[in-house]
PDB file of N, CA and C in Angstrom:
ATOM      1  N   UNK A   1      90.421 106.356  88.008  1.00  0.00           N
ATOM      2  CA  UNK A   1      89.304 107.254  87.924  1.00  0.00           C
ATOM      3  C   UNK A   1      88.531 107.201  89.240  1.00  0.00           C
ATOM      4  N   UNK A   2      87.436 107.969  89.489  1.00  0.00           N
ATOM      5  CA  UNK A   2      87.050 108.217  90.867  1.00  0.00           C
ATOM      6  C   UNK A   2      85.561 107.294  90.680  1.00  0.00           C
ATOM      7  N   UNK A   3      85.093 106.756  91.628  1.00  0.00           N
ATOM      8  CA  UNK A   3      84.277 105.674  92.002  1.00  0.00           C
ATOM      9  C   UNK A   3      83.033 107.232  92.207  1.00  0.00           C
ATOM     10  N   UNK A   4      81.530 106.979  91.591  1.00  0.00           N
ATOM     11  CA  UNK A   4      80.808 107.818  91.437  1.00  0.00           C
ATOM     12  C   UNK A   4      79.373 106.491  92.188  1.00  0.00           C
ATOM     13  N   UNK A   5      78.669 107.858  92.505  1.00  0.00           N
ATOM     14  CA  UNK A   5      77.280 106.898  93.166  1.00  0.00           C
ATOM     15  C   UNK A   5      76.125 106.376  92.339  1.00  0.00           C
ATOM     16  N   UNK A   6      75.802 105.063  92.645  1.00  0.00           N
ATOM     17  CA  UNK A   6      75.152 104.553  91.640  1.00  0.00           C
ATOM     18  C   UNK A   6      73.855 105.611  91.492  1.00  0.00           C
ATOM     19  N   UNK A   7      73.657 106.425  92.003  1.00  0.00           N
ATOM     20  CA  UNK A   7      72.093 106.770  92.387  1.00  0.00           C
ATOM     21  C   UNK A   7      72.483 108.188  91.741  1.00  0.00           C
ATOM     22  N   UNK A   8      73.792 108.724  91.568  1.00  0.00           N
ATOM     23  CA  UNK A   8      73.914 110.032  91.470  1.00  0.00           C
ATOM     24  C   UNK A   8      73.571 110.167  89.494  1.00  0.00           C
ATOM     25  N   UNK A   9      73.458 111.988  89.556  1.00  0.00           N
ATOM     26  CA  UNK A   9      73.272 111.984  87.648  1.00  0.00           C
ATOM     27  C   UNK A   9      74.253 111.544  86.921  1.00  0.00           C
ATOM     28  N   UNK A  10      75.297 111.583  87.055  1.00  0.00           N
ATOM     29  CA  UNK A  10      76.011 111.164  86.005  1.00  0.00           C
ATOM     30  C   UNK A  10      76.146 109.838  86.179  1.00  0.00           C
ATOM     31  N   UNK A  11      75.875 109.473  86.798  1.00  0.00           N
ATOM     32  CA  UNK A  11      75.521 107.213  86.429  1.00  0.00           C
ATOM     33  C   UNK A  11      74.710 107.122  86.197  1.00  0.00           C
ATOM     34  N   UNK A  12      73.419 107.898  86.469  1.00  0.00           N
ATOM     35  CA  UNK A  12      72.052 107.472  85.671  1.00  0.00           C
ATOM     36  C   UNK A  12      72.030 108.251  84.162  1.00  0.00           C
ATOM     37  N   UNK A  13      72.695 109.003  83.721  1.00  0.00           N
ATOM     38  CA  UNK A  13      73.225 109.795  82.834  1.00  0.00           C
ATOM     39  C   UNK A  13      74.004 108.735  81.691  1.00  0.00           C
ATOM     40  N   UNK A  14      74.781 108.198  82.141  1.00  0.00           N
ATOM     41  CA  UNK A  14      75.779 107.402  81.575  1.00  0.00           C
ATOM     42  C   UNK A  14      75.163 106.144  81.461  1.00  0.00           C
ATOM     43  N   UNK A  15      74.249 105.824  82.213  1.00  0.00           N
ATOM     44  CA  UNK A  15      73.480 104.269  81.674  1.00  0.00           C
ATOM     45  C   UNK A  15      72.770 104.226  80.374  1.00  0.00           C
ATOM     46  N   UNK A  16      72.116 105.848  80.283  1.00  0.00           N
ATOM     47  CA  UNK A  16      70.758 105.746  79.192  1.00  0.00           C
ATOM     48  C   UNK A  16      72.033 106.246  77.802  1.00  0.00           C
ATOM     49  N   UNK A  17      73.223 107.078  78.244  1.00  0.00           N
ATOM     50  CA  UNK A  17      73.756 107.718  77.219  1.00  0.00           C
ATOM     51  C   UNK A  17      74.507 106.933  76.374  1.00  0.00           C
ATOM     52  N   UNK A  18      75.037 106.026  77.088  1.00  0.00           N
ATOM     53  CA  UNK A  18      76.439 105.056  76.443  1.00  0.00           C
ATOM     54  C   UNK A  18      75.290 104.014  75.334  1.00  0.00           C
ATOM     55  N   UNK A  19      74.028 104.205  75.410  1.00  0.00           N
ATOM     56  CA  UNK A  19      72.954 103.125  74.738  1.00  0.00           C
ATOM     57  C   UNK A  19      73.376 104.045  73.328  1.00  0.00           C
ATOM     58  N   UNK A  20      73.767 105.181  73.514  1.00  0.00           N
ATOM     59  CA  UNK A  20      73.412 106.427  72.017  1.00  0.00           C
ATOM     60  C   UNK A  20      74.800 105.773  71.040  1.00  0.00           C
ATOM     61  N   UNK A  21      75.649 105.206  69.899  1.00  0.00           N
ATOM     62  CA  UNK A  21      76.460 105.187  69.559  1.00  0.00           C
ATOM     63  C   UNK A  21      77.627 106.070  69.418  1.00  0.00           C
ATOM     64  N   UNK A  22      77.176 107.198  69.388  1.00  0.00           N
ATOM     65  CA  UNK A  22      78.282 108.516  69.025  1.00  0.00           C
ATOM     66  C   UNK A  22      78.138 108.819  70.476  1.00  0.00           C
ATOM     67  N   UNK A  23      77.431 108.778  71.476  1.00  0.00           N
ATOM     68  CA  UNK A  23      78.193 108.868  73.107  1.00  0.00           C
ATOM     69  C   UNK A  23      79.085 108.364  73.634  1.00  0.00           C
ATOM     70  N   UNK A  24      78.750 106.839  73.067  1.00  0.00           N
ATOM     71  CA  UNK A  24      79.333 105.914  73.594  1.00  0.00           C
ATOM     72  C   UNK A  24      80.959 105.845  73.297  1.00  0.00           C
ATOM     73  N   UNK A  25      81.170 106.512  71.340  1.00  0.00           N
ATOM     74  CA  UNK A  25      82.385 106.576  70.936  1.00  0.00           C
ATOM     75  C   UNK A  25      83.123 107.447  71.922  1.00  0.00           C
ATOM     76  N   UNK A  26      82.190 108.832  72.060  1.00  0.00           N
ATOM     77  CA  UNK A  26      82.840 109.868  72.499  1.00  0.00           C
ATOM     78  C   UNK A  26      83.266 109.637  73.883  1.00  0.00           C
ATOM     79  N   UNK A  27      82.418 108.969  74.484  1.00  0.00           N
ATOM     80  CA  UNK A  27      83.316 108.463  75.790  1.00  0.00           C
ATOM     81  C   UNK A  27      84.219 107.654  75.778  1.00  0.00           C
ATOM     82  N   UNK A  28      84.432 106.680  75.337  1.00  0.00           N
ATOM     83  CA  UNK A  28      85.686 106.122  75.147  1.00  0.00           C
ATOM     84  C   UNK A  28      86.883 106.885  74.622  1.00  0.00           C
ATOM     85  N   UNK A  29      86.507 107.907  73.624  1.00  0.00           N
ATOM     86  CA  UNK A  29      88.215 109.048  73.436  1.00  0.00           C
ATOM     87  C   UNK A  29      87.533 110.039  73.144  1.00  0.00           C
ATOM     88  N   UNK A  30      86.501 110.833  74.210  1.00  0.00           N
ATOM     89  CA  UNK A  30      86.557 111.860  74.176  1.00  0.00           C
ATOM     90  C   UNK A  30      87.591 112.056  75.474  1.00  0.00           C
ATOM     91  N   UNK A  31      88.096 113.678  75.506  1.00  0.00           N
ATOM     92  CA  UNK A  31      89.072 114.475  76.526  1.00  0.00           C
ATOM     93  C   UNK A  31      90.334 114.589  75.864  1.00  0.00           C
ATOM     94  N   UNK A  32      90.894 115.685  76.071  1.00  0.00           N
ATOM     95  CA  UNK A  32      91.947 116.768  75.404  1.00  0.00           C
ATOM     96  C   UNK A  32      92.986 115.507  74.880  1.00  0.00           C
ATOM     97  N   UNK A  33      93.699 114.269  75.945  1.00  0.00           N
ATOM     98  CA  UNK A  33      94.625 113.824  75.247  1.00  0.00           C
ATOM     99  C   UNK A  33      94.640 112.528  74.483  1.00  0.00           C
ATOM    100  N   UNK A  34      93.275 112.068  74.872  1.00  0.00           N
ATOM    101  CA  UNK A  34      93.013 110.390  74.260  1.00  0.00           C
ATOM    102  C   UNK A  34      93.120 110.282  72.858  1.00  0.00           C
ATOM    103  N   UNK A  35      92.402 111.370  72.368  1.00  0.00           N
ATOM    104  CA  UNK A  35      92.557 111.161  70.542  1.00  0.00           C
ATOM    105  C   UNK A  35      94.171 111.418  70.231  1.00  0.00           C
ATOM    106  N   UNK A  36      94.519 111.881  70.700  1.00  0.00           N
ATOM    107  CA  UNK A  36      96.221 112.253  70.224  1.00  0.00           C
ATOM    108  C   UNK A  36      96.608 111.212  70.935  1.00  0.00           C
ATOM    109  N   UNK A  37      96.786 110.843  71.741  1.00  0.00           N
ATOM    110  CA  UNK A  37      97.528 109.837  72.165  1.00  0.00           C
ATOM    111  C   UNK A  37      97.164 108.017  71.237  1.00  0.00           C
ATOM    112  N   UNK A  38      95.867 107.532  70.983  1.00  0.00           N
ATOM    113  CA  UNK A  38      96.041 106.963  69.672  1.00  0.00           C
ATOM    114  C   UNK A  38      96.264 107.374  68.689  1.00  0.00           C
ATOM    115  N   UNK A  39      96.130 108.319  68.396  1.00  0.00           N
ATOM    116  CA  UNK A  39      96.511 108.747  66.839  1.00  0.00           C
ATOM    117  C   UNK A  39      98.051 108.336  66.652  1.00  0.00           C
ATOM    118  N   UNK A  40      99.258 109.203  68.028  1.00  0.00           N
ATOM    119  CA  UNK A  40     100.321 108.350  67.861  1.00  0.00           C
ATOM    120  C   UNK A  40     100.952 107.462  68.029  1.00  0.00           C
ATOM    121  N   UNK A  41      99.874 106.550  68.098  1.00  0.00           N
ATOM    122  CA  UNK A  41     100.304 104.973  68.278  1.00  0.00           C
ATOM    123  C   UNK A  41     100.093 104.151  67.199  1.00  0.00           C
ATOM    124  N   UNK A  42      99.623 105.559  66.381  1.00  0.00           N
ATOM    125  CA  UNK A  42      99.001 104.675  64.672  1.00  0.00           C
ATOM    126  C   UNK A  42     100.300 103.843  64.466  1.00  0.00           C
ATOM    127  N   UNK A  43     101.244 103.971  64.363  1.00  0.00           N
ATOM    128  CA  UNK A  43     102.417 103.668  63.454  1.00  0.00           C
ATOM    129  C   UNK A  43     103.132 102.316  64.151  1.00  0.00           C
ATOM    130  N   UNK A  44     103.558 102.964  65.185  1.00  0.00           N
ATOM    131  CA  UNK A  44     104.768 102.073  66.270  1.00  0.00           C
ATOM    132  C   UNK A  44     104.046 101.824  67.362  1.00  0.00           C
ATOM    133  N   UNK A  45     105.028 101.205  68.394  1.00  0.00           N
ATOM    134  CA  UNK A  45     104.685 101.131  69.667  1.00  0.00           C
ATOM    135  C   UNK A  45     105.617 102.440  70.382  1.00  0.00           C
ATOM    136  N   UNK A  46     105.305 103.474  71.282  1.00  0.00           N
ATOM    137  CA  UNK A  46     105.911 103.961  71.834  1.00  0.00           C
ATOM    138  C   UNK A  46     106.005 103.687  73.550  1.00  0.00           C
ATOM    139  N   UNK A  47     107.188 104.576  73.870  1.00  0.00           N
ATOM    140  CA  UNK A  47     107.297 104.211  75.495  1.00  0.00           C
ATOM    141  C   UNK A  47     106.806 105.447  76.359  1.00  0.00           C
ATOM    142  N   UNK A  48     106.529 105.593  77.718  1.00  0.00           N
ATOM    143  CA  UNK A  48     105.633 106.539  78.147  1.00  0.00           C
ATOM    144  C   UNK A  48     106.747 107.974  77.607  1.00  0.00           C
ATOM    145  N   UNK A  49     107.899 108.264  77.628  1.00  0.00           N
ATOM    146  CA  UNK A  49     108.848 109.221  77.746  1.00  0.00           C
ATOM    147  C   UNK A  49     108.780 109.483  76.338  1.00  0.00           C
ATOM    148  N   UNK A  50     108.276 108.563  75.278  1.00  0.00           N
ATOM    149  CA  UNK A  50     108.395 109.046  73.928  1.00  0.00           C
ATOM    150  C   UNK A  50     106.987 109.912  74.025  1.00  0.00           C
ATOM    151  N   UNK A  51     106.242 109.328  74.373  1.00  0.00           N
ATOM    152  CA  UNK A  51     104.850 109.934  74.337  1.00  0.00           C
ATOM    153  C   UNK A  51     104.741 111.159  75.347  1.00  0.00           C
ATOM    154  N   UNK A  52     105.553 111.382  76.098  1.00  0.00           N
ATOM    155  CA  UNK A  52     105.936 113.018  76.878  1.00  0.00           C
ATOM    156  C   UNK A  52     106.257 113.821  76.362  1.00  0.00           C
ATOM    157  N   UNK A  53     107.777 113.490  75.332  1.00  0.00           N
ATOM    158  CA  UNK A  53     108.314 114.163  74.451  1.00  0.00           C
ATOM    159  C   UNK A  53     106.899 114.908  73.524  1.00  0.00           C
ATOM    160  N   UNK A  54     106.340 114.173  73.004  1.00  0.00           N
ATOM    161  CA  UNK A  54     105.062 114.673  72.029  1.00  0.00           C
ATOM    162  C   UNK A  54     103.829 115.560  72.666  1.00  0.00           C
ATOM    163  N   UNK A  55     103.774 114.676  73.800  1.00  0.00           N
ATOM    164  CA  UNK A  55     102.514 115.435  74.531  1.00  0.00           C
ATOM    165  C   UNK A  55     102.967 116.538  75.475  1.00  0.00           C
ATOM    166  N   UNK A  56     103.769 117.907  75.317  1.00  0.00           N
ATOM    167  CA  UNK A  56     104.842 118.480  75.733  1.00  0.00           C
ATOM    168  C   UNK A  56     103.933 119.018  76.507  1.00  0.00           C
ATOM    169  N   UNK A  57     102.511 119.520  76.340  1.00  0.00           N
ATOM    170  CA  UNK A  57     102.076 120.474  77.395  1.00  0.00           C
ATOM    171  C   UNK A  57     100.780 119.347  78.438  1.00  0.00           C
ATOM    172  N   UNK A  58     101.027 118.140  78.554  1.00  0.00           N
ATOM    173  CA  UNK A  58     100.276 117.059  79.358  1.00  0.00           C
ATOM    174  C   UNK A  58     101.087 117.032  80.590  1.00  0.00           C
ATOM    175  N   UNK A  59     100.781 116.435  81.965  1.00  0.00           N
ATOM    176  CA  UNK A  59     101.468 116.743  83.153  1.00  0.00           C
ATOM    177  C   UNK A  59     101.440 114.813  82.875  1.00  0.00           C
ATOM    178  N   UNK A  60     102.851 114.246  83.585  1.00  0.00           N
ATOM    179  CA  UNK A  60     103.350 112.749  83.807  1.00  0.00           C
ATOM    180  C   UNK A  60     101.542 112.248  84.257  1.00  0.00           C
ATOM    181  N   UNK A  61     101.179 112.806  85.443  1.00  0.00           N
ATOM    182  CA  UNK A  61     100.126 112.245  85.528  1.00  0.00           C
ATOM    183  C   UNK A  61      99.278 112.229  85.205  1.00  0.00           C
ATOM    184  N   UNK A  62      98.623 113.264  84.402  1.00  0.00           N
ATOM    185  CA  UNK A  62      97.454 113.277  83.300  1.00  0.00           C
ATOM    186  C   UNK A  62      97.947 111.943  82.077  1.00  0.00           C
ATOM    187  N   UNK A  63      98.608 111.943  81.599  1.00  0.00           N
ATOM    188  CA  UNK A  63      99.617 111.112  80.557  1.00  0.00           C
ATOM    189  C   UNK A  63      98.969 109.901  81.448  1.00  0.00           C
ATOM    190  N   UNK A  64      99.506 109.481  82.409  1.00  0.00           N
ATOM    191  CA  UNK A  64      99.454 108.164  83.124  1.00  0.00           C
ATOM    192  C   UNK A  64      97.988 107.598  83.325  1.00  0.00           C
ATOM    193  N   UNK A  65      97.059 108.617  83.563  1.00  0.00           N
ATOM    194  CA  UNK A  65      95.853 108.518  83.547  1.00  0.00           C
ATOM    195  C   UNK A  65      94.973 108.022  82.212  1.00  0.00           C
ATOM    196  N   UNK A  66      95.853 108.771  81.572  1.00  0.00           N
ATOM    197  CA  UNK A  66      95.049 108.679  79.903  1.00  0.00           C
ATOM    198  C   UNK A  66      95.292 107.159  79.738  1.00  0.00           C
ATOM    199  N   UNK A  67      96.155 107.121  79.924  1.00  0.00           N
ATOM    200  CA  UNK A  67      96.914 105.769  79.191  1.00  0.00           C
ATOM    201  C   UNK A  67      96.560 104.083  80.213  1.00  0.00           C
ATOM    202  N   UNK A  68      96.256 104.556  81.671  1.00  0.00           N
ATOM    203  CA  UNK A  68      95.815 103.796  81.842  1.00  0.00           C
ATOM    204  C   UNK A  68      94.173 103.650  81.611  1.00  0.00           C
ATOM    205  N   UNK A  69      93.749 104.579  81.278  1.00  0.00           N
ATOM    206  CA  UNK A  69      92.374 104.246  81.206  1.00  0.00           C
ATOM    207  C   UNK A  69      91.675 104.291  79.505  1.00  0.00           C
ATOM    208  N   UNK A  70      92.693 104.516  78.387  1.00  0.00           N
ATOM    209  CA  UNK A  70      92.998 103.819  77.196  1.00  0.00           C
ATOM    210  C   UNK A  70      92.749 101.744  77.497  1.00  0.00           C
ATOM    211  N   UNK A  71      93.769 101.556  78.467  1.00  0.00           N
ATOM    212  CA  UNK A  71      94.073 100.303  78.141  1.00  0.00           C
ATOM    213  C   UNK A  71      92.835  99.456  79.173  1.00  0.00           C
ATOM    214  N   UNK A  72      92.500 100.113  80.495  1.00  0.00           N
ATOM    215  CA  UNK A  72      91.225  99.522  80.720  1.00  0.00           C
ATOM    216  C   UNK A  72      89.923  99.825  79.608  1.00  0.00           C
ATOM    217  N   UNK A  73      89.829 100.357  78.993  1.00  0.00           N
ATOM    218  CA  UNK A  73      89.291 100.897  77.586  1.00  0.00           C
ATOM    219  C   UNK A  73      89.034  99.799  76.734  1.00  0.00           C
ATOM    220  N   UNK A  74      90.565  99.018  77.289  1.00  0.00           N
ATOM    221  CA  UNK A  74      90.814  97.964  75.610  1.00  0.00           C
ATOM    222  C   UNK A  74      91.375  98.291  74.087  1.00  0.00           C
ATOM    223  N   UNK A  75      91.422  99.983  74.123  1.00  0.00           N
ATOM    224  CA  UNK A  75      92.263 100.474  73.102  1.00  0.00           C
ATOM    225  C   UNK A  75      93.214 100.482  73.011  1.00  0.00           C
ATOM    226  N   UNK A  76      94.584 100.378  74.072  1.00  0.00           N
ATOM    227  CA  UNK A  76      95.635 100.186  73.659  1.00  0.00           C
ATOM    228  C   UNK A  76      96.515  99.037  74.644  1.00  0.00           C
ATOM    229  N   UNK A  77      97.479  98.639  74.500  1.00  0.00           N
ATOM    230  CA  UNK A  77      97.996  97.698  75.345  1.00  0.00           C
ATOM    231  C   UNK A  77      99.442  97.826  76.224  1.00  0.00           C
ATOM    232  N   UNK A  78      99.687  97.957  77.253  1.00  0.00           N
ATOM    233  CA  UNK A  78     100.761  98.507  78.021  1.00  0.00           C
ATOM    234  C   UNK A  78     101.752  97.429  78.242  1.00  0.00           C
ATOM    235  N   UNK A  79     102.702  97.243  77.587  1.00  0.00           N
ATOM    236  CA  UNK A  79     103.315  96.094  76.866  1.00  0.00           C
ATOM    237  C   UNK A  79     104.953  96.129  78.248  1.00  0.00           C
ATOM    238  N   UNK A  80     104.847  95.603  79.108  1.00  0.00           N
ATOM    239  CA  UNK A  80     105.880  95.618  79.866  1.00  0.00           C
ATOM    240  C   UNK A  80     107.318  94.710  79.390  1.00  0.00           C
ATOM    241  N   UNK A  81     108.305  95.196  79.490  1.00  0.00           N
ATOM    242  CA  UNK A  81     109.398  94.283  78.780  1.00  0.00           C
ATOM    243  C   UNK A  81     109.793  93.885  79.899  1.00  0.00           C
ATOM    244  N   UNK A  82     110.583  92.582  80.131  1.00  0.00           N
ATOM    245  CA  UNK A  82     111.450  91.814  80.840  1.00  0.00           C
ATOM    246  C   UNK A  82     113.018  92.190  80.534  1.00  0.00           C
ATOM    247  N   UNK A  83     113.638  92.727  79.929  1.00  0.00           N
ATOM    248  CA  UNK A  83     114.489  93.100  79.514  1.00  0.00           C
ATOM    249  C   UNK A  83     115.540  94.003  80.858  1.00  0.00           C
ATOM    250  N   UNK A  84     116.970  94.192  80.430  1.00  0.00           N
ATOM    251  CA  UNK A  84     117.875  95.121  80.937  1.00  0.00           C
ATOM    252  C   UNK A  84     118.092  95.711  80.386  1.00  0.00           C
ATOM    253  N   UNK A  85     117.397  97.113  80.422  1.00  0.00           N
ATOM    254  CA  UNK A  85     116.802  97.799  81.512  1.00  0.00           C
ATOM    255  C   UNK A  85     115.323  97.503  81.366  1.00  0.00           C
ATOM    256  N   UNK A  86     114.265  97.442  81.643  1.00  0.00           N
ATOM    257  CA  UNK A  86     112.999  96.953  82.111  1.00  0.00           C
ATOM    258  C   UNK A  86     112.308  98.536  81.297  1.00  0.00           C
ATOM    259  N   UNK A  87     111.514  98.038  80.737  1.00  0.00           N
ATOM    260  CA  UNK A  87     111.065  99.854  80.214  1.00  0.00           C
ATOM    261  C   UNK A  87     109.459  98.810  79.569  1.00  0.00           C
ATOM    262  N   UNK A  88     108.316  99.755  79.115  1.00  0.00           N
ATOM    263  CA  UNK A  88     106.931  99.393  78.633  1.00  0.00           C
ATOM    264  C   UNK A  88     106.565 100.222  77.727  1.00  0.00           C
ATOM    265  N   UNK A  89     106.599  99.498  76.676  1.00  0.00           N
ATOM    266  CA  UNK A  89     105.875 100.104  75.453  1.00  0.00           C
ATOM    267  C   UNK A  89     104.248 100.022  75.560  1.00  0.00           C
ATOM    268  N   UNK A  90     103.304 101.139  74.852  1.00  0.00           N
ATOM    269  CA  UNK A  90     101.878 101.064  74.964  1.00  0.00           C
ATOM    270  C   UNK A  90     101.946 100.993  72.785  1.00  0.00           C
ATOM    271  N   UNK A  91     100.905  99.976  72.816  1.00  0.00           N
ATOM    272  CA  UNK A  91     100.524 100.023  71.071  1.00  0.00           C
ATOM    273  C   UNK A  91      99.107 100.152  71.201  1.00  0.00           C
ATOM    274  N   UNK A  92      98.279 100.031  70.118  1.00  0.00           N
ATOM    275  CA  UNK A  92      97.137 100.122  69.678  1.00  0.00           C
ATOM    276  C   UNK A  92      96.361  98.691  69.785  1.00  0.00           C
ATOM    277  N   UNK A  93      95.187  98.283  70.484  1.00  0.00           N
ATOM    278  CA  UNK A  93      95.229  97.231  70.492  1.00  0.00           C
ATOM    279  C   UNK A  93      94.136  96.673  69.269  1.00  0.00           C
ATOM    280  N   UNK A  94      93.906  95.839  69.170  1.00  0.00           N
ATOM    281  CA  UNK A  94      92.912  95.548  67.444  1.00  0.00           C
ATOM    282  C   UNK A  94      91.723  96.313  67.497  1.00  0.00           C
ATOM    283  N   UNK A  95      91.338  96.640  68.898  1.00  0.00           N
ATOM    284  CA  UNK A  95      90.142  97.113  69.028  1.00  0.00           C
ATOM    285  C   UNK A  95      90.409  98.329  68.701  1.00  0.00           C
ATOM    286  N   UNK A  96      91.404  99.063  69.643  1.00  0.00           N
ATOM    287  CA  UNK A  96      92.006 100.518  69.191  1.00  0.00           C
ATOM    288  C   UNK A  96      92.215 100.752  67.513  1.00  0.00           C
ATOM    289  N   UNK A  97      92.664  99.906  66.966  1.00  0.00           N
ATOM    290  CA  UNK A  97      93.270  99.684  65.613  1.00  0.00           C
ATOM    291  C   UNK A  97      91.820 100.079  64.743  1.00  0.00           C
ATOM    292  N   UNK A  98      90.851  99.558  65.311  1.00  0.00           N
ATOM    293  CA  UNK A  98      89.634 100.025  64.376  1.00  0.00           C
ATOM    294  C   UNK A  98      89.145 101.277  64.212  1.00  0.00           C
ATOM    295  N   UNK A  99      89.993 102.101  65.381  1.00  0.00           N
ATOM    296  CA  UNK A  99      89.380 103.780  65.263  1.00  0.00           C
ATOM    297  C   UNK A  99      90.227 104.644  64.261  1.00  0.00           C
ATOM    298  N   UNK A 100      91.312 103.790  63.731  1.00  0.00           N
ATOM    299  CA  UNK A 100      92.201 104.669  62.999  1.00  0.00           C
ATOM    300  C   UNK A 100      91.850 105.232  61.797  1.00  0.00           C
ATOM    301  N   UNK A 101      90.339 104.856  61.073  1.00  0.00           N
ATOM    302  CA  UNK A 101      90.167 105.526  59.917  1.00  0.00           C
ATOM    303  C   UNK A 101      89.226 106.751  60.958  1.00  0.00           C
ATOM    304  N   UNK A 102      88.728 106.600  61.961  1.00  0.00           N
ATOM    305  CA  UNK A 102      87.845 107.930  62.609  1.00  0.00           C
ATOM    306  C   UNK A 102      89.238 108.909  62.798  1.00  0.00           C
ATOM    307  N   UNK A 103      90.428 108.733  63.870  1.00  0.00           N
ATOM    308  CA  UNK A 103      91.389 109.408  63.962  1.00  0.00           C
ATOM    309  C   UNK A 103      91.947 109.968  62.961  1.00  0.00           C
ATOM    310  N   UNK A 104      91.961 109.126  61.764  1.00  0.00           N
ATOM    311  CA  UNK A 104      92.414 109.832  60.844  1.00  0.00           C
ATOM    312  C   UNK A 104      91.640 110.709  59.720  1.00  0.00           C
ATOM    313  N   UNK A 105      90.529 110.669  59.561  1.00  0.00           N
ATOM    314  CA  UNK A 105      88.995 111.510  59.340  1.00  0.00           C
ATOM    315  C   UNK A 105      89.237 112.601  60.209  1.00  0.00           C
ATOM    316  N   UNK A 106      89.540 112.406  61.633  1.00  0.00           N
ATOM    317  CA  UNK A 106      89.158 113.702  62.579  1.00  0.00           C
ATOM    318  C   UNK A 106      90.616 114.555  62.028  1.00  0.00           C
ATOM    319  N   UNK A 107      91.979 114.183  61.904  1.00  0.00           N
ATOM    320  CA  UNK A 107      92.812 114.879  61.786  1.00  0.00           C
ATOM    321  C   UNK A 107      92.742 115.336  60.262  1.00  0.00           C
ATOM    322  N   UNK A 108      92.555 115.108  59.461  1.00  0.00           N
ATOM    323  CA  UNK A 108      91.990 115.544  58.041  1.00  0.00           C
ATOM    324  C   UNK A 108      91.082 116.831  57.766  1.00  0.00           C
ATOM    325  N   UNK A 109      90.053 116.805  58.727  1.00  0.00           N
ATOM    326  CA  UNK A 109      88.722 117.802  58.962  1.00  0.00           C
ATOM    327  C   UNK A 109      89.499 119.069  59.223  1.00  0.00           C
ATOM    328  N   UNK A 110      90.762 118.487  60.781  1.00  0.00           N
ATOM    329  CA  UNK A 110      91.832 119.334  61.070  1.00  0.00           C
ATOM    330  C   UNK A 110      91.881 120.155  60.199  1.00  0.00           C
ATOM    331  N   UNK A 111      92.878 119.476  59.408  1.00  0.00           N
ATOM    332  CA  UNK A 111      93.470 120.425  58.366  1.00  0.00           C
ATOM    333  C   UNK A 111      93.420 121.440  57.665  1.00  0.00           C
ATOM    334  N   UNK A 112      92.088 120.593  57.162  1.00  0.00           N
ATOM    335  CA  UNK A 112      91.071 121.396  56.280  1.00  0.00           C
ATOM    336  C   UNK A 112      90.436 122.693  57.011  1.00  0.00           C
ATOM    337  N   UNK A 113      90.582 122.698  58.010  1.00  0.00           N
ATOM    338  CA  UNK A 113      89.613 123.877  58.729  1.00  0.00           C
ATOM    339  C   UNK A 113      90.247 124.188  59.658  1.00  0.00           C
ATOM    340  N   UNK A 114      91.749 124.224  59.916  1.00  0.00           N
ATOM    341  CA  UNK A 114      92.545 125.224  60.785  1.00  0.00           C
ATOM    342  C   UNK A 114      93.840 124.803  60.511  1.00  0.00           C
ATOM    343  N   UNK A 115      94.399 125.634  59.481  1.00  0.00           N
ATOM    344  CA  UNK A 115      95.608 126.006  58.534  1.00  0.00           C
ATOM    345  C   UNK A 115      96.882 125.966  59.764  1.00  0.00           C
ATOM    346  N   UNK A 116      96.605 126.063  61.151  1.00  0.00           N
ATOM    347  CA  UNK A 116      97.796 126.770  61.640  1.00  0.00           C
ATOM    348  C   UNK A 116      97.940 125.508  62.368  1.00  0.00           C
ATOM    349  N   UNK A 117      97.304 124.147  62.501  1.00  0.00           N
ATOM    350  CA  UNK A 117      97.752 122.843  62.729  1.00  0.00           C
ATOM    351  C   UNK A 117      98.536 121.947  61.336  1.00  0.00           C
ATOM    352  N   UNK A 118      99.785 121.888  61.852  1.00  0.00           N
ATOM    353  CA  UNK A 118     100.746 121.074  60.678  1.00  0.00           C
ATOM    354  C   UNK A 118     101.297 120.228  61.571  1.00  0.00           C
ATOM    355  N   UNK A 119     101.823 120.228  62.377  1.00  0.00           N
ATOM    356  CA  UNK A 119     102.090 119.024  63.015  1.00  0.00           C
ATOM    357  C   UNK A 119     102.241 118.156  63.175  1.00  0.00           C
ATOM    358  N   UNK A 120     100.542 117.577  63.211  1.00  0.00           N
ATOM    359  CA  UNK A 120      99.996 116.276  63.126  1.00  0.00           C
ATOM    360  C   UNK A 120      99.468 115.416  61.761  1.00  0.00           C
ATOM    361  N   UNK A 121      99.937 116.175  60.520  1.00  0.00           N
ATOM    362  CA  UNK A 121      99.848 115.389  59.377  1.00  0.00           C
ATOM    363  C   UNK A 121      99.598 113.945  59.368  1.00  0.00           C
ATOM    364  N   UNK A 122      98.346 113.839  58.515  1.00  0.00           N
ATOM    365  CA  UNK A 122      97.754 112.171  58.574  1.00  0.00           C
ATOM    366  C   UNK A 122      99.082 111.529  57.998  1.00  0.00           C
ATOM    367  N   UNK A 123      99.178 110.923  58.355  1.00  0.00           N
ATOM    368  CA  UNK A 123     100.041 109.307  56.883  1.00  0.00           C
ATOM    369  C   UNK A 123      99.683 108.416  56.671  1.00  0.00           C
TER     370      UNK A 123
END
C-alpha cells in the first residue's frame, strides 16, 4: 500500500475514524475483493490460482494486493509449503475466522435482496 503523510486528511481522518467500530470493521474488509476473498476461505485453504479461477474479473495484482494486505490485516495466513513443487496456500486466520458469521449475514442479506446473485450461496 502507498505510505500517506502524517499531516495529510486521510491520516488525520483515519486516526479519529478507526476509534468508530463499524469504520474500523469496514476498513479492515471494506473494497470490492476482501469480503469475497474471506468468504472463500470459509471452508478450505486455497492457493492464489484457485482463488483466480473464482475471482475471474480481479487482475493477478489486485488479487496479490488484497491478499497481502488481508494477511498484514491478520485475517488470513499465507501458508508457504516446502514441498516439490513449492506452491502457498492462504486460510482464514482465528482472527479472520471470527468474521464468518458477519460474511455470512452479509451474503444472506445478498440473497434476500438481489435474486440474480446465486453463486455465492451461504453453507
Amino acid at each position: 500500500m502507498t505510505h500517506r503523510k502524517e499531516s495529510s486528511t486521510n491520516s488525520l481522518n483515519s486516526r479519529v475514524l478507526t476509534k468508530c467500530p463499524m469504520t474500523f470493521t469496514i476498513e479492515m474488509i471494506g473494497g470490492r475483493w476482501k469480503t469475497v476473498i474471506l468468504y472463500e476461505l470459509r471452508n478450505e485453504p486455497l492457493r492464489f490460482g484457485q482463488l483466480k479461477k473464482i475471482l475471474t474479473l480481479t487482475t493477478e495484482k489486485m488479487l496479490a494486493q488484497q491478499l497481502k494486505q488481508l494477511e498484514l490485516d491478520g485475517l488470513l495466513v499465507r501458508d508457504a509449503k516446502e514441498i516439490i513443487p513449492p506452491h502457498v496456500e492462504y486460510y482464514l486466520s482465528e482472527k479472520g475466522r471470527t468474521l464468518l458469521p458477519v460474511l455470512s449475514a452479509m451474503a444472506e442479506w445478498g440473497l434476500l435482496h438481489n435474486p440474480l446473485t446465486k453463486e455465492c450461496e451461504p453453507s
